[in-house]
C-alpha atoms as a PDB file:
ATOM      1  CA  UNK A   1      93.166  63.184  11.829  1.00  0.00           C
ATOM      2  CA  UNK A   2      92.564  64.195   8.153  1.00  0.00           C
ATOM      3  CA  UNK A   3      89.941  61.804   6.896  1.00  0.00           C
ATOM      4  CA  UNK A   4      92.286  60.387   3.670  1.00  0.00           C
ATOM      5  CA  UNK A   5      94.700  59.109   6.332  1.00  0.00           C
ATOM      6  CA  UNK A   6      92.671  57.280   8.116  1.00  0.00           C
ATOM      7  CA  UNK A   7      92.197  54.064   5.871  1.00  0.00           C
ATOM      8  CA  UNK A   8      96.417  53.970   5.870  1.00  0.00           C
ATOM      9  CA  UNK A   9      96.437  54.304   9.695  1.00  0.00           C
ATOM     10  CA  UNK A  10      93.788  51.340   9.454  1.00  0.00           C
ATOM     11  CA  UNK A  11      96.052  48.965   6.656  1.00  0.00           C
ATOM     12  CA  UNK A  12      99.006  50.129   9.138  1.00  0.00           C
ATOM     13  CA  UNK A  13      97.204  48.852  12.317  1.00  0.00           C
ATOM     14  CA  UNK A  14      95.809  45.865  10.074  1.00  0.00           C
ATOM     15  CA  UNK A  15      99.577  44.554   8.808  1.00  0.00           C
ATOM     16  CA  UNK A  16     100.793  45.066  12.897  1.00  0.00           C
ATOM     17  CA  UNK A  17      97.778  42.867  14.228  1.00  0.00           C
ATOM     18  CA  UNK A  18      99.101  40.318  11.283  1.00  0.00           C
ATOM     19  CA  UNK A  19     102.349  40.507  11.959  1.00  0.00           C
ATOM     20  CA  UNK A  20     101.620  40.147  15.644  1.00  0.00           C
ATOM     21  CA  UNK A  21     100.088  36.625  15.295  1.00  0.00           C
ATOM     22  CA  UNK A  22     102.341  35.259  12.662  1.00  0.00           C
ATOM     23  CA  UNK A  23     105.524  35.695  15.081  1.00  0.00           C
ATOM     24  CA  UNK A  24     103.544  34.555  18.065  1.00  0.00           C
ATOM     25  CA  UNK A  25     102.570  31.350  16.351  1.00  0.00           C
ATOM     26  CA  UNK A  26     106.448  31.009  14.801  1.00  0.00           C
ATOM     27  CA  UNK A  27     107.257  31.507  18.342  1.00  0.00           C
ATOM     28  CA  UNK A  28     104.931  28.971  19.550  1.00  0.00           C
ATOM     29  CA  UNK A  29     106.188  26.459  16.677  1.00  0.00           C
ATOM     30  CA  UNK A  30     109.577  26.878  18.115  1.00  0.00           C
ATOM     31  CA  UNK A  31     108.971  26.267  21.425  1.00  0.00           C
ATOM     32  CA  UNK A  32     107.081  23.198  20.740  1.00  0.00           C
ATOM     33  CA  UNK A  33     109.759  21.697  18.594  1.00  0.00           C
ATOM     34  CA  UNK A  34     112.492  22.613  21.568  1.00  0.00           C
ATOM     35  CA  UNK A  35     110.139  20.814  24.307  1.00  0.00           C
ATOM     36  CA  UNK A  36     109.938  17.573  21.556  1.00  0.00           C
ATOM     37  CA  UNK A  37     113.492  17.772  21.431  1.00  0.00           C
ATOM     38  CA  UNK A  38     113.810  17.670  24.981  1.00  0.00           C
ATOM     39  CA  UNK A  39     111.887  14.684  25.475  1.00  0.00           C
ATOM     40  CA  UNK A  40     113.595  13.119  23.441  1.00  0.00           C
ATOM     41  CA  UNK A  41     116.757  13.503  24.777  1.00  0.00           C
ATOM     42  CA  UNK A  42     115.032  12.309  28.274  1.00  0.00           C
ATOM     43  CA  UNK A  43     114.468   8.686  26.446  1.00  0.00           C
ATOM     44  CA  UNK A  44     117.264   6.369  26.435  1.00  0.00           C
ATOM     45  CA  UNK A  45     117.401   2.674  25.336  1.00  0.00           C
ATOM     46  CA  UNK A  46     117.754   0.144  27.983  1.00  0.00           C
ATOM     47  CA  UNK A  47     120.346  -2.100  27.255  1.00  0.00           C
ATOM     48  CA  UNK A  48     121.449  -5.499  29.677  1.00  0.00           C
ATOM     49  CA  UNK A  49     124.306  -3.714  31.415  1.00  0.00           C
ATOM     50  CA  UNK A  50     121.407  -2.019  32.978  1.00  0.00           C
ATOM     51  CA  UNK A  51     120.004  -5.361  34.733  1.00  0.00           C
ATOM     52  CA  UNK A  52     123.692  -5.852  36.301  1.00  0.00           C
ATOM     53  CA  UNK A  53     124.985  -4.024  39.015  1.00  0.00           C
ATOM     54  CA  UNK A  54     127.693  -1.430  38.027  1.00  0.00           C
ATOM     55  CA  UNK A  55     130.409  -0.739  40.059  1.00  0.00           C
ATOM     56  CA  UNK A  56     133.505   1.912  40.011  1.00  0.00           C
ATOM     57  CA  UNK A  57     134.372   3.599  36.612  1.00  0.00           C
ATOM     58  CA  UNK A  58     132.116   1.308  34.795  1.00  0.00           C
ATOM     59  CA  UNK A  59     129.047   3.376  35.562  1.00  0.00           C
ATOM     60  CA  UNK A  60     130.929   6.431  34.757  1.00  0.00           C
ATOM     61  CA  UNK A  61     132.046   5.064  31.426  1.00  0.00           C
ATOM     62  CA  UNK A  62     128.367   4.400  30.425  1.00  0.00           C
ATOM     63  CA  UNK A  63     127.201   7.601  31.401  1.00  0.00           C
ATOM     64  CA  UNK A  64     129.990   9.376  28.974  1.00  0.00           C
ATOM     65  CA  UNK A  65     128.562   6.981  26.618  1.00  0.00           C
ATOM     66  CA  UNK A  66     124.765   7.722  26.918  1.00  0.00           C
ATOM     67  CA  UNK A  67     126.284  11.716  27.040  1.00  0.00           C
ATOM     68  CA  UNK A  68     128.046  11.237  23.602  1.00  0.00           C
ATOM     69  CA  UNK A  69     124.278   9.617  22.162  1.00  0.00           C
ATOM     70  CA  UNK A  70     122.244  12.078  23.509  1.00  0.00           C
ATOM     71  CA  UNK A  71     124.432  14.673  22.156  1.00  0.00           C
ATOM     72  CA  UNK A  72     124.444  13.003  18.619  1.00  0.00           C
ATOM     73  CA  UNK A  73     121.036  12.355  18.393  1.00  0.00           C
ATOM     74  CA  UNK A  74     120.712  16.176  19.101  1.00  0.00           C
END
């Protein structure tokens, strides 16, 4: 390799190692933020209906219901 390319082939290799570590750690923001997301999702409040036994559609209907939150708070 002629000797004035070699400090370009280094800057090159130099910007690619950079490059490299800023899209792993936007990666790594992003899957952090879609795992918090998640777990929120899993957390639900408990309301009294949940101390009574549910019978028939009425458990259904609160299911849609906690379906339609979780999707809003989304």
């Amino acid at each position: 390799m002629p000797f004035p390319l070699i400090p370009t082939a280094l800057g090159i290799c130099f910007l690619l190692v950079w490059a490299f570590i800023g899209g792993m750690t936007f990666r790594d923001r992003q899957l952090a933020l879609r795992h918090e997301r998640d777990e929120d999702i899993n957390i639900l409040p408990v309301t009294s209906k949940r101390s009574k036994r549910l019978r028939g559609t009425d458990w259904q209907q609160e299911n849609r219901d906690r379906l339609r939150t979780a999707r809003a708070a989304s």
